[in-house]
C-alpha atoms as a PDB file:
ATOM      1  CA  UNK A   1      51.087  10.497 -32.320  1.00  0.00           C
ATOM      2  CA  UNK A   2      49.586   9.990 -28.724  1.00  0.00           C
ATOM      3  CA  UNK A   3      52.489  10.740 -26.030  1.00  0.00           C
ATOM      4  CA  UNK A   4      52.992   8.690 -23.363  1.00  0.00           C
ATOM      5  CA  UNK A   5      51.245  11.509 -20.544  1.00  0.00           C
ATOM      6  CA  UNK A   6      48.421  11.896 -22.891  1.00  0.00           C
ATOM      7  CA  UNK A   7      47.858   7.582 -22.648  1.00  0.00           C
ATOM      8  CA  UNK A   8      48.118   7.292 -19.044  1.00  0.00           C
ATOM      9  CA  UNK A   9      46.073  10.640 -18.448  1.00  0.00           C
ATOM     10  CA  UNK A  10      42.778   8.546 -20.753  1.00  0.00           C
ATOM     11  CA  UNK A  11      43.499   5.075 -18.839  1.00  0.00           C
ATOM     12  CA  UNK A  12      42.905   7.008 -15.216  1.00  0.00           C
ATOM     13  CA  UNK A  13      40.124   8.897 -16.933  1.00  0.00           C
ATOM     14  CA  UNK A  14      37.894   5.342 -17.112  1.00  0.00           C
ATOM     15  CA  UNK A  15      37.613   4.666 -13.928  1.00  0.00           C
ATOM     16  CA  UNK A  16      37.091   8.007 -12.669  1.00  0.00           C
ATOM     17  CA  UNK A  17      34.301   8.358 -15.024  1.00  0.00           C
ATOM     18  CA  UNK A  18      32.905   5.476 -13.997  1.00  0.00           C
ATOM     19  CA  UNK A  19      32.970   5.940 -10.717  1.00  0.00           C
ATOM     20  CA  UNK A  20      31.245   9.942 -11.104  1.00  0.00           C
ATOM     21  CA  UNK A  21      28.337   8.267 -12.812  1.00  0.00           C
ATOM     22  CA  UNK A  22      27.406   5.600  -9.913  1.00  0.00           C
ATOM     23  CA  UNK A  23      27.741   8.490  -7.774  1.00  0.00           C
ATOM     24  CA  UNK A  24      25.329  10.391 -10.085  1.00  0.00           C
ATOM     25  CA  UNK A  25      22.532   7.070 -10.206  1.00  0.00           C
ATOM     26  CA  UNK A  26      21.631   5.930  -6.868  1.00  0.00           C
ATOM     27  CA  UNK A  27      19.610   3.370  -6.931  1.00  0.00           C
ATOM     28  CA  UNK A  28      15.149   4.607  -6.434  1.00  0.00           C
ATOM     29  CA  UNK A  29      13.806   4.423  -2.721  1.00  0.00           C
ATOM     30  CA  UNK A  30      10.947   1.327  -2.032  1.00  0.00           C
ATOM     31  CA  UNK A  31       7.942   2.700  -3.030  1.00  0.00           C
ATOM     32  CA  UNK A  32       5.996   2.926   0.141  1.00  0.00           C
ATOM     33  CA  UNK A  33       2.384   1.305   0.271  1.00  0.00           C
ATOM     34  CA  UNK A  34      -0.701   1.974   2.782  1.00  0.00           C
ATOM     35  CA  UNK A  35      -3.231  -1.013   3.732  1.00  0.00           C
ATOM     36  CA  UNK A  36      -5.947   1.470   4.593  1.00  0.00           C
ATOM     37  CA  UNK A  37      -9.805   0.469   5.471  1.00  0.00           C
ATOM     38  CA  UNK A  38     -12.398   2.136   3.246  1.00  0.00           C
ATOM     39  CA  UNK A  39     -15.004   4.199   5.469  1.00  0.00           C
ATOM     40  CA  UNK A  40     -17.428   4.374   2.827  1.00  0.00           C
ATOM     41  CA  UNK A  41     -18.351   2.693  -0.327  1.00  0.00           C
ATOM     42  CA  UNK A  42     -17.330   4.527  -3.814  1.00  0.00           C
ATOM     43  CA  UNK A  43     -18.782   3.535  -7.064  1.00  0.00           C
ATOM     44  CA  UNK A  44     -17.876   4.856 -10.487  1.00  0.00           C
ATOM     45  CA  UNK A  45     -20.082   7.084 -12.139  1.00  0.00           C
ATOM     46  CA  UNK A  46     -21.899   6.903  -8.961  1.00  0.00           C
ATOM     47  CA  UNK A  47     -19.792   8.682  -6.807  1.00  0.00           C
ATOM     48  CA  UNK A  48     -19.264  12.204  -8.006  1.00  0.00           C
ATOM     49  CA  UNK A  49     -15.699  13.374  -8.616  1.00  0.00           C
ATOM     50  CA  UNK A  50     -14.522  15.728  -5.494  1.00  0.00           C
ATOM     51  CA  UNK A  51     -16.668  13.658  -2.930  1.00  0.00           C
ATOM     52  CA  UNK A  52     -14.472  13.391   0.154  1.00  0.00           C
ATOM     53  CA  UNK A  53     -13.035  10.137   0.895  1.00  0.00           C
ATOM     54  CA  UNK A  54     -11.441   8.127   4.182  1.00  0.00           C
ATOM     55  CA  UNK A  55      -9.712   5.180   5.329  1.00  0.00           C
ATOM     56  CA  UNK A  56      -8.227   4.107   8.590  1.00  0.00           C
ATOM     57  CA  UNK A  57      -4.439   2.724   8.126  1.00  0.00           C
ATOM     58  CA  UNK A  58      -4.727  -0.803   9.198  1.00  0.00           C
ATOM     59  CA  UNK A  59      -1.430  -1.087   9.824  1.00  0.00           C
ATOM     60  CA  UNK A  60       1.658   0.767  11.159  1.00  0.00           C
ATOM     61  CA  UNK A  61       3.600   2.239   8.477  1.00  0.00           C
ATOM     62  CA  UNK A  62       7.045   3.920   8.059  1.00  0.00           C
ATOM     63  CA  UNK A  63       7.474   7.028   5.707  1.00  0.00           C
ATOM     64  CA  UNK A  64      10.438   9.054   6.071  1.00  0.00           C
ATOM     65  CA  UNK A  65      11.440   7.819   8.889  1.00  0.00           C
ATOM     66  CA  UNK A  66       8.719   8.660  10.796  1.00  0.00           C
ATOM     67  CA  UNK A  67       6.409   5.386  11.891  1.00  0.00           C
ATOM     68  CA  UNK A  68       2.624   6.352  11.329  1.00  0.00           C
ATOM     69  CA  UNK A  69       0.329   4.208  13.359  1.00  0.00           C
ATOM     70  CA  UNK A  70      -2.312   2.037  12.830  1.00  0.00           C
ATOM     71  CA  UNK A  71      -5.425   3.678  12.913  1.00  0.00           C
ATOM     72  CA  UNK A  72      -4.305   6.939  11.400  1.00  0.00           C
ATOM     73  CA  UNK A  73      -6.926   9.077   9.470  1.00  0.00           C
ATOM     74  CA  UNK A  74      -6.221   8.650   5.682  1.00  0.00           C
ATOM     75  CA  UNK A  75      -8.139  11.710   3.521  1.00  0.00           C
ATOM     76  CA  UNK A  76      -8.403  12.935   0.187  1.00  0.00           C
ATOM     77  CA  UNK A  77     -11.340  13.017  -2.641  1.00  0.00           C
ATOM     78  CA  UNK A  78     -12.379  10.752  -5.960  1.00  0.00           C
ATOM     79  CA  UNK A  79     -10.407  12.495  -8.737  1.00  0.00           C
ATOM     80  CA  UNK A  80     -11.903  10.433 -11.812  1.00  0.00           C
ATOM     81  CA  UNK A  81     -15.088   8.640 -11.621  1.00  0.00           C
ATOM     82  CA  UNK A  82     -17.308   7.129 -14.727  1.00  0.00           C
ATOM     83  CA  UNK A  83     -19.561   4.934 -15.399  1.00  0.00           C
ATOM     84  CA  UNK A  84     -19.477   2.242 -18.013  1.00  0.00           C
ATOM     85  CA  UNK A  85     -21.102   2.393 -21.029  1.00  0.00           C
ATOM     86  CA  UNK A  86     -21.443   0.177 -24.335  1.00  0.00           C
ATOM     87  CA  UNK A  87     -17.567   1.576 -25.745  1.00  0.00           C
ATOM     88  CA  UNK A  88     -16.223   3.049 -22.544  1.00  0.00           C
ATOM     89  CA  UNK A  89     -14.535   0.879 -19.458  1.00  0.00           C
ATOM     90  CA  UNK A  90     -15.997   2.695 -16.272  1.00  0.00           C
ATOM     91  CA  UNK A  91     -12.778   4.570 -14.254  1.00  0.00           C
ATOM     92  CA  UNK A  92     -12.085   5.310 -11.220  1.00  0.00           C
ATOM     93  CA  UNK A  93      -9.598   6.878  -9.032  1.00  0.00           C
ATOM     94  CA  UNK A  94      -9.222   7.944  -5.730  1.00  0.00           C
ATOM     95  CA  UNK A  95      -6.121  10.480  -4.122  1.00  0.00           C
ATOM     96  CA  UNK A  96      -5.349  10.460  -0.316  1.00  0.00           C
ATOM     97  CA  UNK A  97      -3.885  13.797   0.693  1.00  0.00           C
ATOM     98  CA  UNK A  98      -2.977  13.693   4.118  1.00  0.00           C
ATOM     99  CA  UNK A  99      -2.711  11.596   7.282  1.00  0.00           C
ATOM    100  CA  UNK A 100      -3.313  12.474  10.644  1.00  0.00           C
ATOM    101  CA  UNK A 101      -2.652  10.257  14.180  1.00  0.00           C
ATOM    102  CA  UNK A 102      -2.949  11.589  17.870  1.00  0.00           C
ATOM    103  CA  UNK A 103       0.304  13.431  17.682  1.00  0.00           C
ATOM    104  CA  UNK A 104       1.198  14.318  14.354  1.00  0.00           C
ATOM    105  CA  UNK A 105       0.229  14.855  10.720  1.00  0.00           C
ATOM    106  CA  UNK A 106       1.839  14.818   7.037  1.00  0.00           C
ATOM    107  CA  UNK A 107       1.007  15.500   3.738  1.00  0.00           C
ATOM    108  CA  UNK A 108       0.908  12.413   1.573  1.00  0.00           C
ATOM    109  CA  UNK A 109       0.117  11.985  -2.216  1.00  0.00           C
ATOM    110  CA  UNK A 110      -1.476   8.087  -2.602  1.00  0.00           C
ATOM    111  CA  UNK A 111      -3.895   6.668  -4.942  1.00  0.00           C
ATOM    112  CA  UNK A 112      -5.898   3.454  -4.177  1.00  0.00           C
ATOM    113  CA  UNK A 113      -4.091   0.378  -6.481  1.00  0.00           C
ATOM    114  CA  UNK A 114      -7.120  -2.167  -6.718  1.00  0.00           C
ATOM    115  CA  UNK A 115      -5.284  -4.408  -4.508  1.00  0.00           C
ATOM    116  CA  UNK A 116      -6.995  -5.727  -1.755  1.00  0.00           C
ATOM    117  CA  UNK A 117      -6.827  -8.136   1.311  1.00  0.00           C
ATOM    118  CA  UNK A 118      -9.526 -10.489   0.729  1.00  0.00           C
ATOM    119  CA  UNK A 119     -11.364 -12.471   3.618  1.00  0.00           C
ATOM    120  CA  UNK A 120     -10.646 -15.697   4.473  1.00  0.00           C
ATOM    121  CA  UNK A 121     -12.129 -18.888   7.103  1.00  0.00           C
ATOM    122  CA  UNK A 122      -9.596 -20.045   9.072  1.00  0.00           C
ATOM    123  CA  UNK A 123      -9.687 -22.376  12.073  1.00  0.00           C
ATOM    124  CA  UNK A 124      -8.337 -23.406  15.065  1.00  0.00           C
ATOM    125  CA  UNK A 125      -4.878 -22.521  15.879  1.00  0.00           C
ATOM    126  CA  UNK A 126      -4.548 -21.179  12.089  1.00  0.00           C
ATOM    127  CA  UNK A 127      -5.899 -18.173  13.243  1.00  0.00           C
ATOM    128  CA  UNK A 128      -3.739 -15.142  13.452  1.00  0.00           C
ATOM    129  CA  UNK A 129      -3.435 -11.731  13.412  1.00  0.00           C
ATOM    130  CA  UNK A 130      -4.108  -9.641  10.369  1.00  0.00           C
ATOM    131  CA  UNK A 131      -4.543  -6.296   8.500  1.00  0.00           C
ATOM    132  CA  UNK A 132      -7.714  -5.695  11.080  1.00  0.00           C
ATOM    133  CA  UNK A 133      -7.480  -7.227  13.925  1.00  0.00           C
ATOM    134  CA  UNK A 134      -6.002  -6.444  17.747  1.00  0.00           C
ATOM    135  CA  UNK A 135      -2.524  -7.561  18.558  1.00  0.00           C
ATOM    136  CA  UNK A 136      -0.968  -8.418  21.799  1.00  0.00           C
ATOM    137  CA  UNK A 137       1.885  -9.830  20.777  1.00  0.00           C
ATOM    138  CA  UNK A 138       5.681  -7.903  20.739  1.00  0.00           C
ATOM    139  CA  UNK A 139       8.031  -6.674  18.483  1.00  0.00           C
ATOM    140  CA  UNK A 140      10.333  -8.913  16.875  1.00  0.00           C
ATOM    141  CA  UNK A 141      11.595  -6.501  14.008  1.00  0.00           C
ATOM    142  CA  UNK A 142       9.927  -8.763  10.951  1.00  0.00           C
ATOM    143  CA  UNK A 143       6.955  -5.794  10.076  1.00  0.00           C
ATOM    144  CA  UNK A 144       5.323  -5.011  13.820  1.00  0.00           C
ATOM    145  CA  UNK A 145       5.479  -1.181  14.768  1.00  0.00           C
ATOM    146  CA  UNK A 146       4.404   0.355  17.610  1.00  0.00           C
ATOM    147  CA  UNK A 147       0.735   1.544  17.499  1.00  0.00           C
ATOM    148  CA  UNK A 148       0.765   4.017  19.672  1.00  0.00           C
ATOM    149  CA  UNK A 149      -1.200   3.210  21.822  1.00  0.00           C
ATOM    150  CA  UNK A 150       1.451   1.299  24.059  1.00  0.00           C
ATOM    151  CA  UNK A 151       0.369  -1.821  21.520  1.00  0.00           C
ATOM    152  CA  UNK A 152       3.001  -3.630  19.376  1.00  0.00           C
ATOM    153  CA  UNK A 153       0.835  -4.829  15.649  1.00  0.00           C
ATOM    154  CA  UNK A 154       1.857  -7.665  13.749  1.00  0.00           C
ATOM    155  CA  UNK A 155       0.090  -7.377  10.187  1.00  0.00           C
ATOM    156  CA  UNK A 156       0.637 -10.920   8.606  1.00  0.00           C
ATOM    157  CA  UNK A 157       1.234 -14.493  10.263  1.00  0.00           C
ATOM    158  CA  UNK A 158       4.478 -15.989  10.574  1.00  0.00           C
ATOM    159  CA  UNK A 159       6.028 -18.953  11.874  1.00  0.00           C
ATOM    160  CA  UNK A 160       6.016 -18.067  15.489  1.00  0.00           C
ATOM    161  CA  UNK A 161       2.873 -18.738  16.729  1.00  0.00           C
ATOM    162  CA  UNK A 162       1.850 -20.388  19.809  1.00  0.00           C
ATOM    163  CA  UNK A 163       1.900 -24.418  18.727  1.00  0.00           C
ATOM    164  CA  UNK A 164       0.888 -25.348  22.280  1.00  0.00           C
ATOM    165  CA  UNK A 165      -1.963 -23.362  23.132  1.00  0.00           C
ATOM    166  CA  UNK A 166      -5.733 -24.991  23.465  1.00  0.00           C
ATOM    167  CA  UNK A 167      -7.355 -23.041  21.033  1.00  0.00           C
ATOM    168  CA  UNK A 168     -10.765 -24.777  20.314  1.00  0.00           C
ATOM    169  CA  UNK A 169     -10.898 -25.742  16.483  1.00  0.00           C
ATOM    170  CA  UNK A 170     -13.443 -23.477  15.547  1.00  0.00           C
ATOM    171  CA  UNK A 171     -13.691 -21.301  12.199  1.00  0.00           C
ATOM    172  CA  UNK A 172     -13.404 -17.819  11.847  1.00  0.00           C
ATOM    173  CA  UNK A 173     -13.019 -15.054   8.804  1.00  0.00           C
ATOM    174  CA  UNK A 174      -9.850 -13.063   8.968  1.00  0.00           C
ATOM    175  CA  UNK A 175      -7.893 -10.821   6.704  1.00  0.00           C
ATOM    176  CA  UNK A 176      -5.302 -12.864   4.217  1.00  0.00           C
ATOM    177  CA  UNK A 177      -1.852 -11.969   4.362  1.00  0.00           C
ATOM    178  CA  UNK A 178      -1.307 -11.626   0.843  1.00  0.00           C
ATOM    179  CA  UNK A 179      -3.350  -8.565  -1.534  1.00  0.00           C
ATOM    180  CA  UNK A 180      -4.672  -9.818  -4.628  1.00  0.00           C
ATOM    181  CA  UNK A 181      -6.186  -7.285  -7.716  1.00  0.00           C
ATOM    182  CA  UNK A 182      -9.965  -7.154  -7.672  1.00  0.00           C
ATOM    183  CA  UNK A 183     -11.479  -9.046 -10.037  1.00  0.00           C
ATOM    184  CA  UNK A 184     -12.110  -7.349 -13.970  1.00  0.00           C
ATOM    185  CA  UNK A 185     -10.134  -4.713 -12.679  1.00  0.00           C
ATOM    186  CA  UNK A 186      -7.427  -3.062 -15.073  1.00  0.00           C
ATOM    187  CA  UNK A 187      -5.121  -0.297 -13.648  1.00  0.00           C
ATOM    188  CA  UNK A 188      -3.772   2.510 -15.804  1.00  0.00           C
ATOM    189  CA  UNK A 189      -1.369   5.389 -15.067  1.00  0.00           C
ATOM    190  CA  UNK A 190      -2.805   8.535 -16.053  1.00  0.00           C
ATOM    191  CA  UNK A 191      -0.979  12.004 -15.748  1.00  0.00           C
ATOM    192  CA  UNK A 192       0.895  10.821 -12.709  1.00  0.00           C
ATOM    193  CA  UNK A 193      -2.339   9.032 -11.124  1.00  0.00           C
ATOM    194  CA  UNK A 194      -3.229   5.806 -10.891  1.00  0.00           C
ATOM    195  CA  UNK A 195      -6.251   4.670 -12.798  1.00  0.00           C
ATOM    196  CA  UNK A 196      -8.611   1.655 -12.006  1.00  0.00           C
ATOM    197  CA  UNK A 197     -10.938   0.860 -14.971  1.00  0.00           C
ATOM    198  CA  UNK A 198     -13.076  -2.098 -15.656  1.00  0.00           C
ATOM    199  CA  UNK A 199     -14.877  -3.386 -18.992  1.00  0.00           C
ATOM    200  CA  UNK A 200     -17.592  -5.926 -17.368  1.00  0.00           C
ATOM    201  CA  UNK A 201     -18.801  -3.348 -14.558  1.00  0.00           C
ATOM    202  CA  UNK A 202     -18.480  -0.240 -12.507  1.00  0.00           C
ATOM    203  CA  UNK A 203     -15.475  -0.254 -10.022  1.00  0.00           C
ATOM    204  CA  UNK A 204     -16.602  -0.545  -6.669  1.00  0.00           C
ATOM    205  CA  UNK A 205     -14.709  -0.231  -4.165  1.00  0.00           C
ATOM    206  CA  UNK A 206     -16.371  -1.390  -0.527  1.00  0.00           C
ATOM    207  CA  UNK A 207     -16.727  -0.065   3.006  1.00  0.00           C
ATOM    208  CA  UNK A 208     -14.754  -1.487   5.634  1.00  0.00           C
ATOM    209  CA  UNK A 209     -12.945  -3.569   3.224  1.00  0.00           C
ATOM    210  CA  UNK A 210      -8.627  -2.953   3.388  1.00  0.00           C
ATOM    211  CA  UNK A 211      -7.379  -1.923   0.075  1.00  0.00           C
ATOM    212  CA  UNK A 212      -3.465  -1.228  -0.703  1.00  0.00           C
ATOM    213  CA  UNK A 213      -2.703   2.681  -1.722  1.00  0.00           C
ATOM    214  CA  UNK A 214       0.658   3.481  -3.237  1.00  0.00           C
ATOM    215  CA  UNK A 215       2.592   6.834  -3.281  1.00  0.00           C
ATOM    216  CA  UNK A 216       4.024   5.450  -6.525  1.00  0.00           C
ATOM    217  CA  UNK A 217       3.591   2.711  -8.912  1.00  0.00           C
ATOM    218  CA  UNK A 218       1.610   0.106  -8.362  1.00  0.00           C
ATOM    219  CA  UNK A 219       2.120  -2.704  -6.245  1.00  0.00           C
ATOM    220  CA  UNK A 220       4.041  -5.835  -8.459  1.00  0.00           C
ATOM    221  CA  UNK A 221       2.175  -8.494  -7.027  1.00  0.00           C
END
């Protein structure tokens, strides 16, 4: 027969038990990602696996606490690169190691998603700042950082643009806010790396285009 210590002593346990595990299961950081410009073209099966790679962060970035700014030297290598062939999808992927700025460094561990920011014709007083271009404009805490260059960089258009100015209404290309997947491209996790693999052609990825690289999985989209 239970005693009437041994009762209360299991109803206190519950909630104690309960309360140790949500202690115990934190919920998983934001996966931080990198919109970083491509300085050279790589090709599956064209470009060999080790061949040094680089991309210029197009925008200002936070990662652990420290902001990175735009412009930042992105490095690292192709890890996986094949051609397609009649049975095989080609692969490709690509691992950034490290990132370097006027006055600091840090190791880093990204691979390149397949997302990118397409190009698109706007017009008139449509046109606003994005991924690639200058900014002038200040901080307002909704995604600008510092660049460090004394700049402030917005990286997508918002709501708060000048309505009055005189713009002429003339087109121009500019970077979309939004990253799509490139097109017949598949991603795969492989061994902790992230895998881009096509059945229609070799993954290409382009020079001076901005592509999104993850430190984790990849971007939900």
């Amino acid at each position: 027969m239970i005693s009437r210590r041994m009762l209360l002593s299991l109803v206190l346990s519950v909630p104690c038990s309960r309360f140790l595990f949500s202690q115990q299961a934190p919920a998983p950081a934001k996966v931080p990602e990198f919109p970083v410009m491509l300085q050279q073209t790589v090709t599956a099966g064209k470009t060999p696996v080790g061949s040094k790679v680089q991309a210029k962060l197009t925008i200002a970035t936070l990662l652990n606490g420290t902001v990175i700014p735009r412009n930042a030297t992105v490095t690292g290598a192709v890890t996986e690169s094949a051609a397609k062939t009649a049975t095989e999808p080609s692969r490709l992927a690509i691992r950034m190691d490290s990132v370097q700025w006027k006055n600091g460094s840090s190791a880093i561990a990204l691979y390149f998603t397949g997302f990118y920011y397409p190009n698109v014709d706007e017009s008139g007083q449509d046109l606003q700042y994005g991924p690639t271009q200058p900014a002038t404009r200040t901080w307002n805490g909704q995604g600008q950082y510092p660049d460090g260059n004394s700049h402030v960089y917005r990286p997508f258009p918002g709501g708060d643009s000048d309505k009055g100015s005189s713009e002429p209404d003339t087109t121009s290309t500019t970077t979309a806010r939004n990253s799509v997947l490139m097109k017949d491209v598949e991603v795969q996790r492989n061994n902790g790396q992230i895998v881009l693999t096509s059945k229609r052609s070799n993954v290409k990825l382009e020079r001076y285009t901005t592509y999104v690289a993850s430190a984790g999985d990849t971007p939900q989209k």
